[in-house]
Protein backbone atom coordinates (compact mmCIF):
# COMPACT_ATOMS: atom_id res chain seq x y z
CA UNK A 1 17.21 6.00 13.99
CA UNK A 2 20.76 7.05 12.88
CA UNK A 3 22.88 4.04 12.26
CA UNK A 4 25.67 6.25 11.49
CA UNK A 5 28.36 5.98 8.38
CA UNK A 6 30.49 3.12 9.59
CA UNK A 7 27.65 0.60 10.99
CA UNK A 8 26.26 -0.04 7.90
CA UNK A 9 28.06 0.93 4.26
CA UNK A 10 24.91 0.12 2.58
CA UNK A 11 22.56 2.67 4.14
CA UNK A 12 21.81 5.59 2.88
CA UNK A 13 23.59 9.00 4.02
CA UNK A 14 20.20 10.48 3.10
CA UNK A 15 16.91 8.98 4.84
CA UNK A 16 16.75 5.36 3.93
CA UNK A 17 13.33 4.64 5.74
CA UNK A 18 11.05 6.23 8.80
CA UNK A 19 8.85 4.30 11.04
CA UNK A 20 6.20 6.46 11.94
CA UNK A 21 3.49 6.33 14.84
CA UNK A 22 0.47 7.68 14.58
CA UNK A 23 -1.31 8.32 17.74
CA UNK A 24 -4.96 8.95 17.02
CA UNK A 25 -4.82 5.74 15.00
CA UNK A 26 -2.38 4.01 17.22
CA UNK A 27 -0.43 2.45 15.28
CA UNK A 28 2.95 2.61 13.25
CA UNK A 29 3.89 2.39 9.82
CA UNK A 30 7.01 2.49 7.57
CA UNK A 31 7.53 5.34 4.95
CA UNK A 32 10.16 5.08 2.14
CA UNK A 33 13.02 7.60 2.64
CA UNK A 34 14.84 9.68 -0.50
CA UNK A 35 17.58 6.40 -1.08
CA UNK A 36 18.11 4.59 -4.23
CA UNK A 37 17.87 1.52 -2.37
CA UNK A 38 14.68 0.43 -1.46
CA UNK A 39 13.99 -0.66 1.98
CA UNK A 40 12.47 -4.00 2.73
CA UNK A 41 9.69 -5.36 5.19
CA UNK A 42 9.23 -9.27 5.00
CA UNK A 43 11.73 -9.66 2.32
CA UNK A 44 9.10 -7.76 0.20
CA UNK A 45 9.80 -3.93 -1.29
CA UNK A 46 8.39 -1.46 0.45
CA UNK A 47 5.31 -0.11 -1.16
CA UNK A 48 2.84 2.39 -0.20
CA UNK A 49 3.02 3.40 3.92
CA UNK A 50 2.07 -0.46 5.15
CA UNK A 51 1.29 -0.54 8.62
CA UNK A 52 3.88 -2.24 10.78
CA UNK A 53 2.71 -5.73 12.97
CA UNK A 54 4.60 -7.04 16.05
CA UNK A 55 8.16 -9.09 14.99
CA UNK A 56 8.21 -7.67 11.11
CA UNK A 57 11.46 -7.50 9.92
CA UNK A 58 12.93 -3.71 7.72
CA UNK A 59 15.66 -3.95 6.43
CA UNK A 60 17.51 -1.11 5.28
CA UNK A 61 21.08 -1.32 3.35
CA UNK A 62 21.88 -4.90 5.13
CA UNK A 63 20.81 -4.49 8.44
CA UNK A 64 17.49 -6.42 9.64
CA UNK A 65 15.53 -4.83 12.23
CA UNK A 66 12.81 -6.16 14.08
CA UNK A 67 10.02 -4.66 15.54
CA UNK A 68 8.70 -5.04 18.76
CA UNK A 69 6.15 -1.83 19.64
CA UNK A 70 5.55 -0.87 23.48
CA UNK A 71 2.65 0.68 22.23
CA UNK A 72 -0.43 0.33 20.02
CA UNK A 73 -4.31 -0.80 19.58
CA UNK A 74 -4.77 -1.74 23.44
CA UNK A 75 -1.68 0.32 25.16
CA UNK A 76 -0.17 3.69 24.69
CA UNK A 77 2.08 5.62 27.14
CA UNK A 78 -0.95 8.30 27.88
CA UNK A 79 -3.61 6.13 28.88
């Protein structure tokens, strides 16, 4: 997701963070981007690729996202 310069001055120009699905595994997870600032999931740095649950909160720069999948474990677009 681009949040573009002006939305948030705190984000990085470069990749901040990526939430990733995997498909075979079905399920998503976050991946640190190439930022100086660190993004955060629960109020805890990111660390690792930590899989992603239903209503977990990133936050990247000082904008809080929350994530609600419409797919994983027991639905996916293909079945």
């Amino acid at each position: 997701m681009d949040f573009g310069a002006n939305s948030d001055p705190h984000v990085s120009r470069d990749t901040h963070a990526a939430v990733v699905y995997d498909h075979h595994a079905r399920e998503f997870f976050v991946e640190r981007g190439h930022s100086r600032n660190l993004p955060l999931l629960n109020g805890a740095t990111v660390r690792g690729e930590p899989v992603l649950q239903p209503y977990d909160v990133l936050r990247v720069g000082q904008t809080d996202l929350l994530f609600l999948p419409l797919c994983g474990k027991t639905f996916a677009w293909q079945d």
